[in-house]
ModelCIF file with pLDDT and N, C-alpha, C, O atoms, coordinates in Angstrom:
data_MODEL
#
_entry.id   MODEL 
#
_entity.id                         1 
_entity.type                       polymer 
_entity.pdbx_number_of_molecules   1 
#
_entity_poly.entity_id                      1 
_entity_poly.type                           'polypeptide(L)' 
_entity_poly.nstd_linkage                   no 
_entity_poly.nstd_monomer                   no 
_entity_poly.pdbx_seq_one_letter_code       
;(UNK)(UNK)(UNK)(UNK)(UNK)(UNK)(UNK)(UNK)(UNK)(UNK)(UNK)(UNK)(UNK)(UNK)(UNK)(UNK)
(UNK)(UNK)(UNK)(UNK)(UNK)(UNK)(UNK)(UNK)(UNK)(UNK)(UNK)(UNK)(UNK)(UNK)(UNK)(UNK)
(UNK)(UNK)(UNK)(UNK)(UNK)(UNK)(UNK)(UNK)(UNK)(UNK)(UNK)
;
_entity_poly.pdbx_seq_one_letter_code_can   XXXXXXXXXXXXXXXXXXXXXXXXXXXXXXXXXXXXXXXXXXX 
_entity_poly.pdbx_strand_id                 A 
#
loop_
_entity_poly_seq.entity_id 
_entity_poly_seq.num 
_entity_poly_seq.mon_id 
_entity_poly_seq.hetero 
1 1  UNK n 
1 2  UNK n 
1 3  UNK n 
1 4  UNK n 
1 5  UNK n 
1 6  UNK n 
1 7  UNK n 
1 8  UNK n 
1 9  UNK n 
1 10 UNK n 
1 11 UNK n 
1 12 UNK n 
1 13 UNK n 
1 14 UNK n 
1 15 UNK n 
1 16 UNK n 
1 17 UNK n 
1 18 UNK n 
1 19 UNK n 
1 20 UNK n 
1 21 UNK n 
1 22 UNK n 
1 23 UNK n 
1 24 UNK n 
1 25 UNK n 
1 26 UNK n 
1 27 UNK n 
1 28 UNK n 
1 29 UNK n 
1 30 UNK n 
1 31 UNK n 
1 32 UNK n 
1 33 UNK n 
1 34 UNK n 
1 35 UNK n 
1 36 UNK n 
1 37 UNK n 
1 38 UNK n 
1 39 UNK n 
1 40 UNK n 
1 41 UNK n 
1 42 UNK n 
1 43 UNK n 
#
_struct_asym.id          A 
_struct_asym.entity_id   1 
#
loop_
_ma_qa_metric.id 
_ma_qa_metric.mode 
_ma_qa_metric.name 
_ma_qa_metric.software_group_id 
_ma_qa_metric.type 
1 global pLDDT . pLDDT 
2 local  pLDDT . pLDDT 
#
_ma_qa_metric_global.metric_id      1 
_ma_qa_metric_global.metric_value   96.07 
_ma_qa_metric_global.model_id       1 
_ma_qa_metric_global.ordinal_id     1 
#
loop_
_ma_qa_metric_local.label_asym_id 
_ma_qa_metric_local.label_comp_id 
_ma_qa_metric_local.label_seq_id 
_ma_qa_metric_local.metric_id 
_ma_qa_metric_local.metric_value 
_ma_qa_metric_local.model_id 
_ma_qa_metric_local.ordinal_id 
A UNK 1  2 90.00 1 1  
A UNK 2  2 94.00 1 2  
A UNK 3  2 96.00 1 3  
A UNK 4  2 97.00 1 4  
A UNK 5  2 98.00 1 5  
A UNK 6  2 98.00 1 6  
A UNK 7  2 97.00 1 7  
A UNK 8  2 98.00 1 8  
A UNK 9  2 98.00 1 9  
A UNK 10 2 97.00 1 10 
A UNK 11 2 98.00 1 11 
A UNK 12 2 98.00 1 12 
A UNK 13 2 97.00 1 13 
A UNK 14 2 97.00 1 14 
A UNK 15 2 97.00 1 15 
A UNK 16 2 97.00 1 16 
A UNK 17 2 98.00 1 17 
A UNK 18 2 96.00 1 18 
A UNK 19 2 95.00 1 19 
A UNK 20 2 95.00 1 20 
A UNK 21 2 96.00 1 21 
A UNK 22 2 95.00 1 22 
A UNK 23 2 97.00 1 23 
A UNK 24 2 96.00 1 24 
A UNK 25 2 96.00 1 25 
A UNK 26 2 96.00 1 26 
A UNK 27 2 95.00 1 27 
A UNK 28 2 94.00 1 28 
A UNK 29 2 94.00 1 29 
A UNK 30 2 93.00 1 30 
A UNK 31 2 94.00 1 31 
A UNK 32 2 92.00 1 32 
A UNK 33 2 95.00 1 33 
A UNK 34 2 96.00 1 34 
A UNK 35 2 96.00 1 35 
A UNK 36 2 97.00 1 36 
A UNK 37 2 97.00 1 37 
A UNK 38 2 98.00 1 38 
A UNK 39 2 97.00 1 39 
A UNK 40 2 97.00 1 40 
A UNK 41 2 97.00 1 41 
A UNK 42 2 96.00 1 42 
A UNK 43 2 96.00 1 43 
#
loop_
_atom_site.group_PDB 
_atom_site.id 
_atom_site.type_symbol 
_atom_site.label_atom_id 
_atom_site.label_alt_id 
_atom_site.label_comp_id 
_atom_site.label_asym_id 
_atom_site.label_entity_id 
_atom_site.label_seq_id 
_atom_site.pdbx_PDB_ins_code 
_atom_site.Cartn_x 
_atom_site.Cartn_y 
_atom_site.Cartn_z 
_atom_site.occupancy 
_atom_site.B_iso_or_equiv 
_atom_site.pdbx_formal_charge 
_atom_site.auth_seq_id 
_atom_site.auth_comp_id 
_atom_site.auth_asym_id 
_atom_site.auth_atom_id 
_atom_site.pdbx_PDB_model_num 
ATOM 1   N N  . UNK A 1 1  ? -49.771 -91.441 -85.445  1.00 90.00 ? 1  UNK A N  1 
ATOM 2   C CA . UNK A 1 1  ? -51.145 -91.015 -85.179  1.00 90.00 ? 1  UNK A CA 1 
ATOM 3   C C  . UNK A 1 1  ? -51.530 -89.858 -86.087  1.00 90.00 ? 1  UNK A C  1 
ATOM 4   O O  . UNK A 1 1  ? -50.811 -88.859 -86.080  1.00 90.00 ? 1  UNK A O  1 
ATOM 5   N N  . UNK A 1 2  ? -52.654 -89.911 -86.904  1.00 94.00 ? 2  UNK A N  1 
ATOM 6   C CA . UNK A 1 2  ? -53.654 -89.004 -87.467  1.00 94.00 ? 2  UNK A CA 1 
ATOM 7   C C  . UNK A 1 2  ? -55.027 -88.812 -86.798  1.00 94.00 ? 2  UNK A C  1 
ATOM 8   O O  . UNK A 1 2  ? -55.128 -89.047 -85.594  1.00 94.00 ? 2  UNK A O  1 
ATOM 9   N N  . UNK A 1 3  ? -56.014 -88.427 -87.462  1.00 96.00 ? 3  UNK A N  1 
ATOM 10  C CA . UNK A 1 3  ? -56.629 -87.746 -87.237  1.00 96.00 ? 3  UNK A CA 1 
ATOM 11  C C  . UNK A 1 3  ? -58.047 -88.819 -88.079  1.00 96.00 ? 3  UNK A C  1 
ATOM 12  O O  . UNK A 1 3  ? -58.051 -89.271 -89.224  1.00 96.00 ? 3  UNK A O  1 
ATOM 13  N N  . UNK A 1 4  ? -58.895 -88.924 -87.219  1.00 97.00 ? 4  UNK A N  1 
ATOM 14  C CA . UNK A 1 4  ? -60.227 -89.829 -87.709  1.00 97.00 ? 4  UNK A CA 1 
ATOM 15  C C  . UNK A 1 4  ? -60.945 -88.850 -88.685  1.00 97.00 ? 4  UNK A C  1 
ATOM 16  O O  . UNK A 1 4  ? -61.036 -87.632 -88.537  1.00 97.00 ? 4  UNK A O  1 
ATOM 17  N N  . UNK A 1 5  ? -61.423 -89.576 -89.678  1.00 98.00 ? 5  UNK A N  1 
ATOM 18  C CA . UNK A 1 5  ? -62.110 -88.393 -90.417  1.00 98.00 ? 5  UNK A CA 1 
ATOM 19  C C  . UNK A 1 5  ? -63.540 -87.709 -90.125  1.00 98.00 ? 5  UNK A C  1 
ATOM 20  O O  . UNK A 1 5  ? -63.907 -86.554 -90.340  1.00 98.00 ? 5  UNK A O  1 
ATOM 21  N N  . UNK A 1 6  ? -64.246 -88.834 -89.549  1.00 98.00 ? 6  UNK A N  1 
ATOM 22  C CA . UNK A 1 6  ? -65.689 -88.064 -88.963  1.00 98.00 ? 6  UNK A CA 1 
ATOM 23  C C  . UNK A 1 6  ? -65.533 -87.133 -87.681  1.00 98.00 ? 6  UNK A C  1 
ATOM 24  O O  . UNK A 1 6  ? -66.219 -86.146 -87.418  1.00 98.00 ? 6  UNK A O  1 
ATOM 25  N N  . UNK A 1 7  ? -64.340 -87.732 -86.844  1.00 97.00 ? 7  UNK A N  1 
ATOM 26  C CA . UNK A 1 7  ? -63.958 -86.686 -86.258  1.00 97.00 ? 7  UNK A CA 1 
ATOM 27  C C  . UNK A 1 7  ? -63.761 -85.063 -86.071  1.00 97.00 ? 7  UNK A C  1 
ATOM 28  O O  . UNK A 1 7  ? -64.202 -84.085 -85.468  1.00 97.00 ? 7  UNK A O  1 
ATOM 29  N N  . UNK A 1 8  ? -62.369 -85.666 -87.423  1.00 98.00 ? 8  UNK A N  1 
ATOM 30  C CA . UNK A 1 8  ? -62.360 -84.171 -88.161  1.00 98.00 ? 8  UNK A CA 1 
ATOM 31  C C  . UNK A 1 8  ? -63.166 -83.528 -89.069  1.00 98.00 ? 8  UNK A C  1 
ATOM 32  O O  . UNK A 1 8  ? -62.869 -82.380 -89.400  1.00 98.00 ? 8  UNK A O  1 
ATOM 33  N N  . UNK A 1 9  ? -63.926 -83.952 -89.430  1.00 98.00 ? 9  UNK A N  1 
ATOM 34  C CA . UNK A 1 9  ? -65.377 -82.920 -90.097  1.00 98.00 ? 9  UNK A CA 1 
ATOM 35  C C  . UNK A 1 9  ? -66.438 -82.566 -89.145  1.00 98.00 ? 9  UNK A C  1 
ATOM 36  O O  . UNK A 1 9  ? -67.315 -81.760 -89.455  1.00 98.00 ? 9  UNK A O  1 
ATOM 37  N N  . UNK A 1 10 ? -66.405 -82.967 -88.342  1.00 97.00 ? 10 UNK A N  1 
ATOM 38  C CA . UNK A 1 10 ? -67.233 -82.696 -87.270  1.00 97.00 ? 10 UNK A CA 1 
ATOM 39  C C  . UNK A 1 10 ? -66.721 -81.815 -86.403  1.00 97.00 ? 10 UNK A C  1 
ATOM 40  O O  . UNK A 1 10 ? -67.377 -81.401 -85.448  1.00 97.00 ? 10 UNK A O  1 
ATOM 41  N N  . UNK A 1 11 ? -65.533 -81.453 -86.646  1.00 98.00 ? 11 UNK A N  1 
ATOM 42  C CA . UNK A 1 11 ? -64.895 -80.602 -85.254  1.00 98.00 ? 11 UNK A CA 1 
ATOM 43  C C  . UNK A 1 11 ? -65.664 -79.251 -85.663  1.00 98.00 ? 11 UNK A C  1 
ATOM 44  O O  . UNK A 1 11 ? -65.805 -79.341 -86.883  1.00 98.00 ? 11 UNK A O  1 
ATOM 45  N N  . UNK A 1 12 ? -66.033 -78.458 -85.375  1.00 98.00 ? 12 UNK A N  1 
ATOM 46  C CA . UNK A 1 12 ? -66.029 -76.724 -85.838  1.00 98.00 ? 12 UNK A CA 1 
ATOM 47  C C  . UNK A 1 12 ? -64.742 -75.987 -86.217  1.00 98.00 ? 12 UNK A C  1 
ATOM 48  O O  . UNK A 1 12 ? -63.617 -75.912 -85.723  1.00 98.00 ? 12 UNK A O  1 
ATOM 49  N N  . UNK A 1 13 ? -65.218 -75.586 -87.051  1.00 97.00 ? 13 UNK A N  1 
ATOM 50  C CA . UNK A 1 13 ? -64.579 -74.503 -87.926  1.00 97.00 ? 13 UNK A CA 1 
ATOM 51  C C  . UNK A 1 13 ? -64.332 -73.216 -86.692  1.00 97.00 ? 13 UNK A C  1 
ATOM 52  O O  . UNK A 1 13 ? -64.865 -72.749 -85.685  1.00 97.00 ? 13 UNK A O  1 
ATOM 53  N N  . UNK A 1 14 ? -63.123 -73.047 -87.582  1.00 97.00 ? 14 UNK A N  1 
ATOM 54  C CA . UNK A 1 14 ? -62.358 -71.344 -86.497  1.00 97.00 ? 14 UNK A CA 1 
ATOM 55  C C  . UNK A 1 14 ? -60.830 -71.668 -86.245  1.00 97.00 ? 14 UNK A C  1 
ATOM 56  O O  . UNK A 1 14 ? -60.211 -72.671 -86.598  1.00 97.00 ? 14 UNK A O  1 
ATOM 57  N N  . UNK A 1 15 ? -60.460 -70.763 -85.670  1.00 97.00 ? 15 UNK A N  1 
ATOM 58  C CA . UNK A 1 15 ? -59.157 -70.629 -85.203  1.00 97.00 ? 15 UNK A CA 1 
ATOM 59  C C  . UNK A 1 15 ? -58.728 -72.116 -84.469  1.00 97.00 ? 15 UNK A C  1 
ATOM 60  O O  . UNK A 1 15 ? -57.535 -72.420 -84.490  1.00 97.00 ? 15 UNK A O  1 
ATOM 61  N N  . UNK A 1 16 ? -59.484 -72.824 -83.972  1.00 97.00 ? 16 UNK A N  1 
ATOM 62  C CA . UNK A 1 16 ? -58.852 -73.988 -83.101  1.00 97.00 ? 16 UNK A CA 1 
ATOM 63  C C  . UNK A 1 16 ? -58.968 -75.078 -83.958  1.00 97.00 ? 16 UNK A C  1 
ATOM 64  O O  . UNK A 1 16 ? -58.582 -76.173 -83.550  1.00 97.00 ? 16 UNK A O  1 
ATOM 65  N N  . UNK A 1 17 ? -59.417 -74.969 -85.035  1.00 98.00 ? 17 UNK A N  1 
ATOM 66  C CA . UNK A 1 17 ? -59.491 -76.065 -86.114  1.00 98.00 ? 17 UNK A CA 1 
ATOM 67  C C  . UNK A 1 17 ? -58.380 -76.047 -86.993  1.00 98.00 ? 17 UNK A C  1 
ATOM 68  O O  . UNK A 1 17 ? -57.932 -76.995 -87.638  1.00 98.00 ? 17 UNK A O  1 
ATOM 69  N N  . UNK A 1 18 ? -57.891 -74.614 -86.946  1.00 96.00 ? 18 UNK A N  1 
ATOM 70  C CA . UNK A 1 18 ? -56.890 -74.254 -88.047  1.00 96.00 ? 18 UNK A CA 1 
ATOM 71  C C  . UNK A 1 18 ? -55.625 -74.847 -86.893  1.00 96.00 ? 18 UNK A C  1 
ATOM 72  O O  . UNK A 1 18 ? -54.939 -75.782 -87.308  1.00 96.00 ? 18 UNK A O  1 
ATOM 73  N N  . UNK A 1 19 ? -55.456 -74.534 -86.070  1.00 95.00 ? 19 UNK A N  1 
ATOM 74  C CA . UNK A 1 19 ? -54.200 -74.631 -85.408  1.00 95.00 ? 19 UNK A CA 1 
ATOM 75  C C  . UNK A 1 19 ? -54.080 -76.501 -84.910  1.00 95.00 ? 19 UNK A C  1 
ATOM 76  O O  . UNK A 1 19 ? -53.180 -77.285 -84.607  1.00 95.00 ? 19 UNK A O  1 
ATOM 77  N N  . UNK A 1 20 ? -55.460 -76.533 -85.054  1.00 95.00 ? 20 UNK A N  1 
ATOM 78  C CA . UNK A 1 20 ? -55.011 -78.251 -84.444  1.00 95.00 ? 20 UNK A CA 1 
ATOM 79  C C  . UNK A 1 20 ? -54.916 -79.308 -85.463  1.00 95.00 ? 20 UNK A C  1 
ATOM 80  O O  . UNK A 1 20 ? -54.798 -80.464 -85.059  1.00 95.00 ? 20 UNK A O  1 
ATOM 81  N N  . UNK A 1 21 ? -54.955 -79.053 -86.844  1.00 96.00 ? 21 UNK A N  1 
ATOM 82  C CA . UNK A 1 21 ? -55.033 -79.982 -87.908  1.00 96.00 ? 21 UNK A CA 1 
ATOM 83  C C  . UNK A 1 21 ? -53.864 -79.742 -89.094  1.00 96.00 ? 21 UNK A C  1 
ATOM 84  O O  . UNK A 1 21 ? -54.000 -78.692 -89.722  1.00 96.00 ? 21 UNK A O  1 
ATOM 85  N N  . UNK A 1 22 ? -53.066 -80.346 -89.358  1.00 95.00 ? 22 UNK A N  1 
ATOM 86  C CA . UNK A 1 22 ? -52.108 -79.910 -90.345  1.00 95.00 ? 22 UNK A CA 1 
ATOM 87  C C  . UNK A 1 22 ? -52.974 -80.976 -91.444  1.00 95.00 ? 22 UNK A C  1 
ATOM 88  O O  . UNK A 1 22 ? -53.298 -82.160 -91.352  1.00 95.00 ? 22 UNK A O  1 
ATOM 89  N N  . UNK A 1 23 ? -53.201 -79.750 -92.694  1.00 97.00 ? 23 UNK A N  1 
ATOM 90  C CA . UNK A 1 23 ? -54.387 -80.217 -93.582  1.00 97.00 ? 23 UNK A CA 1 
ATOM 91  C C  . UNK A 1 23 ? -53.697 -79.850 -95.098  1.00 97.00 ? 23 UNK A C  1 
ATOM 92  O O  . UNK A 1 23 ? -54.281 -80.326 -96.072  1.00 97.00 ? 23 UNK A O  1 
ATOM 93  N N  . UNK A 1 24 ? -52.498 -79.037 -95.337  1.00 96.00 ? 24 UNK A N  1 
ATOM 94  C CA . UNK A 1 24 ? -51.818 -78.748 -96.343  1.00 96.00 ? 24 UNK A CA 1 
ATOM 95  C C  . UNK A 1 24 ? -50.488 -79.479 -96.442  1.00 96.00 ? 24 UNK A C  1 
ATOM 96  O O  . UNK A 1 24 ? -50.014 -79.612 -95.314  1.00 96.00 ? 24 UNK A O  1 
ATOM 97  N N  . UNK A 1 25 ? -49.645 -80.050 -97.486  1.00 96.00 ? 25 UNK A N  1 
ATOM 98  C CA . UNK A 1 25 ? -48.977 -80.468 -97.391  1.00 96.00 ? 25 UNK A CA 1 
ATOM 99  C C  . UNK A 1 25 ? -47.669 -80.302 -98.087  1.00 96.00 ? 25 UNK A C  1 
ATOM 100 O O  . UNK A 1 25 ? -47.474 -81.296 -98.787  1.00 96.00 ? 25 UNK A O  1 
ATOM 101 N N  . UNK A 1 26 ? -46.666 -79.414 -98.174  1.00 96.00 ? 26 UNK A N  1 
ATOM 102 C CA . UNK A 1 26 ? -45.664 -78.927 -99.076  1.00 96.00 ? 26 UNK A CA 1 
ATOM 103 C C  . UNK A 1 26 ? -44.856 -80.301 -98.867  1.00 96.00 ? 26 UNK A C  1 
ATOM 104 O O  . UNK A 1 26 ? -44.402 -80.841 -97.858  1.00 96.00 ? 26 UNK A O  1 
ATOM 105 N N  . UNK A 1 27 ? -44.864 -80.795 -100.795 1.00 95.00 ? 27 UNK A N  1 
ATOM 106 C CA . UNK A 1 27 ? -43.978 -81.909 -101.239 1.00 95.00 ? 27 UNK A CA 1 
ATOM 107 C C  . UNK A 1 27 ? -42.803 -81.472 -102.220 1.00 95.00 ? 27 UNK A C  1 
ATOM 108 O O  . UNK A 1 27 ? -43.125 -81.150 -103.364 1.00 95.00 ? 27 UNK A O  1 
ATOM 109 N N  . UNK A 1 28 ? -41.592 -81.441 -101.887 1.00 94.00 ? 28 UNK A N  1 
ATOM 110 C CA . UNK A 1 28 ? -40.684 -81.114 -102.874 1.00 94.00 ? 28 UNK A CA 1 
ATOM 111 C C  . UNK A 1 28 ? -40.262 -81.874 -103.855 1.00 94.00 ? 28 UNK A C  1 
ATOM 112 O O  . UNK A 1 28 ? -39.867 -83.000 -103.551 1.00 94.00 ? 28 UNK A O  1 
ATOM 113 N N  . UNK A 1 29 ? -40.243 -81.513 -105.075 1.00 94.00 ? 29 UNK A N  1 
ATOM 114 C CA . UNK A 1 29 ? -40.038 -82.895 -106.483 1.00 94.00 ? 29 UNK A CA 1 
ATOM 115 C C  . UNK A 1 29 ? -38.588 -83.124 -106.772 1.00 94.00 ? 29 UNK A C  1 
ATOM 116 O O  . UNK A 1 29 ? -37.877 -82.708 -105.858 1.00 94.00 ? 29 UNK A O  1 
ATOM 117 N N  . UNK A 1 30 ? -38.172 -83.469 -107.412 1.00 93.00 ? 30 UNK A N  1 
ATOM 118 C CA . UNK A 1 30 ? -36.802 -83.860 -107.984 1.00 93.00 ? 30 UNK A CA 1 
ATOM 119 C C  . UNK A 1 30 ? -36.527 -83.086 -108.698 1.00 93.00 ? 30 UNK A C  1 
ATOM 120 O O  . UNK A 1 30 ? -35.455 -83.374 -109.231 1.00 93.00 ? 30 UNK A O  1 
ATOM 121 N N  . UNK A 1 31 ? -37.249 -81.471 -109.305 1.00 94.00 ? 31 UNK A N  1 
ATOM 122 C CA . UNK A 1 31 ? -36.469 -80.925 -109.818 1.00 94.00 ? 31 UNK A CA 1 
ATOM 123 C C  . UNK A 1 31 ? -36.706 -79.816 -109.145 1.00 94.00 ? 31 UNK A C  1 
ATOM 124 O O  . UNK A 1 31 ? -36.984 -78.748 -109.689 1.00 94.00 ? 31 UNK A O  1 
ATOM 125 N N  . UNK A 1 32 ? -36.584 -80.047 -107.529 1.00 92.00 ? 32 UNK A N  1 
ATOM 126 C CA . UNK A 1 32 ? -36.529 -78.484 -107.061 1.00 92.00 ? 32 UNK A CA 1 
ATOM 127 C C  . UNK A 1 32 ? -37.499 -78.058 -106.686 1.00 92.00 ? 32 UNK A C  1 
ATOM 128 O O  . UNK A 1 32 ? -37.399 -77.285 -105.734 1.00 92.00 ? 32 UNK A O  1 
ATOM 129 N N  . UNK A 1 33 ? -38.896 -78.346 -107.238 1.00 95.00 ? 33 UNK A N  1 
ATOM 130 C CA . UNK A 1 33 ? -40.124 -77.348 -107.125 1.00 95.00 ? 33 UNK A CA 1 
ATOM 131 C C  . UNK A 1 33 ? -40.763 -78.044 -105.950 1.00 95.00 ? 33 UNK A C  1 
ATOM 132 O O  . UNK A 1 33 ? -40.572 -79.236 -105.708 1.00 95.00 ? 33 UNK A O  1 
ATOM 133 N N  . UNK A 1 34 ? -41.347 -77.438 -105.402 1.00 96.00 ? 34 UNK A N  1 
ATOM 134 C CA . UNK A 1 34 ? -42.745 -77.309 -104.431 1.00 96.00 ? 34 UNK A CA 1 
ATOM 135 C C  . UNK A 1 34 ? -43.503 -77.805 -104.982 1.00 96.00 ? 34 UNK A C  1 
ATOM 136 O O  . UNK A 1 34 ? -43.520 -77.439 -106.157 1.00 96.00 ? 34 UNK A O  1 
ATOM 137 N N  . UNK A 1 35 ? -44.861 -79.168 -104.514 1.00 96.00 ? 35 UNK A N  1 
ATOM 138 C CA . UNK A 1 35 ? -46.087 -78.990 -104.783 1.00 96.00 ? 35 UNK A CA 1 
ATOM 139 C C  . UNK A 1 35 ? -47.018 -78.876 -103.334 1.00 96.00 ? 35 UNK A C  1 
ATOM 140 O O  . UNK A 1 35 ? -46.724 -79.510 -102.321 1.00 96.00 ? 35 UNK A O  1 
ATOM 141 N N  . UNK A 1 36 ? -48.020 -78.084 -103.421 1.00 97.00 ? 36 UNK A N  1 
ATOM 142 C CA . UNK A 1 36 ? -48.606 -78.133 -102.128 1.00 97.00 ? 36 UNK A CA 1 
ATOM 143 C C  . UNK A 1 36 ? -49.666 -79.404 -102.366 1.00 97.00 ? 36 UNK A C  1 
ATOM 144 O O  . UNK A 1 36 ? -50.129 -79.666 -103.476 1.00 97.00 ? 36 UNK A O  1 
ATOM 145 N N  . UNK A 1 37 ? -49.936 -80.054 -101.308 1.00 97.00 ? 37 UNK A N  1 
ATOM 146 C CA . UNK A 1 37 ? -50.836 -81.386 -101.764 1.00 97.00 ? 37 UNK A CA 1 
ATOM 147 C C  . UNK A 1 37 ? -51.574 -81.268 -100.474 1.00 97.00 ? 37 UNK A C  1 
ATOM 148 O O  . UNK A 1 37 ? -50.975 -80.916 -99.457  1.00 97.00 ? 37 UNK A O  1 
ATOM 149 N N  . UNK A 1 38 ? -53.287 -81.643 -100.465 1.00 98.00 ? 38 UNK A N  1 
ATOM 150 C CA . UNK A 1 38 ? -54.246 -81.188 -99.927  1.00 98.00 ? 38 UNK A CA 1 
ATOM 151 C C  . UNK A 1 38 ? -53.708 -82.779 -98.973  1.00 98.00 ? 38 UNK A C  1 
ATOM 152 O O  . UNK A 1 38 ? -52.839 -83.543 -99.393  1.00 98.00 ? 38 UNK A O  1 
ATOM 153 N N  . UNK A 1 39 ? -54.476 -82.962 -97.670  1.00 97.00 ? 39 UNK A N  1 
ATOM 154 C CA . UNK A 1 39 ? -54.693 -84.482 -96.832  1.00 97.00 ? 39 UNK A CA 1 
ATOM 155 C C  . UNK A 1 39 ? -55.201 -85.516 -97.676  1.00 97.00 ? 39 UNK A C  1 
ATOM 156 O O  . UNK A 1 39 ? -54.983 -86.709 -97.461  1.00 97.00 ? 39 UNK A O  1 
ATOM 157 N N  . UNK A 1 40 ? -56.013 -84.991 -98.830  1.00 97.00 ? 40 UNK A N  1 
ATOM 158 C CA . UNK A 1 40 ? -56.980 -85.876 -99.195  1.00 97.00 ? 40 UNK A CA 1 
ATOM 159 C C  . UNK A 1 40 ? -56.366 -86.891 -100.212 1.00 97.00 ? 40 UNK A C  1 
ATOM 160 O O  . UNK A 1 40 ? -56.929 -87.816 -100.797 1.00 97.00 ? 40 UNK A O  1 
ATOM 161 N N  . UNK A 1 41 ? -54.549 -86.313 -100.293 1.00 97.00 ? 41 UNK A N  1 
ATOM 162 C CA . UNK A 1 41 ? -53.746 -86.557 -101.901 1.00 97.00 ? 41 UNK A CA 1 
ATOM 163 C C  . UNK A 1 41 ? -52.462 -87.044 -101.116 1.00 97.00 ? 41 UNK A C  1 
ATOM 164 O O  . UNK A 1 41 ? -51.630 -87.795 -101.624 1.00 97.00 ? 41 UNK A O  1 
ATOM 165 N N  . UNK A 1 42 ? -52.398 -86.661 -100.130 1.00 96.00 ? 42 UNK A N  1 
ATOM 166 C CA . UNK A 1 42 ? -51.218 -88.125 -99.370  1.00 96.00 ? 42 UNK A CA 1 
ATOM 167 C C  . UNK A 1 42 ? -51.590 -89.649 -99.195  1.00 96.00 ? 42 UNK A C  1 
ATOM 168 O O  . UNK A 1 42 ? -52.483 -90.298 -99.739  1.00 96.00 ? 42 UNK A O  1 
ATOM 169 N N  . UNK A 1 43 ? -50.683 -90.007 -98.316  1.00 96.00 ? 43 UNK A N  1 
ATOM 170 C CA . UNK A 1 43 ? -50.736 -91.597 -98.572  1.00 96.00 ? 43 UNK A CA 1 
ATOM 171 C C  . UNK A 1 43 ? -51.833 -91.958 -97.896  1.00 96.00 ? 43 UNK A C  1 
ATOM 172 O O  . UNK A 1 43 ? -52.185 -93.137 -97.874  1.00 96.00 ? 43 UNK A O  1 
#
């Protein structure tokens, strides 16, 4: 389960938006590094 997208643009902004949506995404590469990847850049 995710998250509908008109849903989630529609929710309001603030503290309860931040805590109820995981919207950043730390991907680790094959040589070690971190990329942070936005919702919009996953699968």
């Amino acid at each position: 389960f995710f998250a509908e997208l008109n849903f989630f643009k529609a929710f309001p902004a603030g503290p309860r938006k931040d805590a109820t949506f995981w919207t950043k995404f730390p991907i680790l590469n094959s040589n070690g590094t971190v990329t942070i990847k936005d919702w919009t850049e996953i699968q």
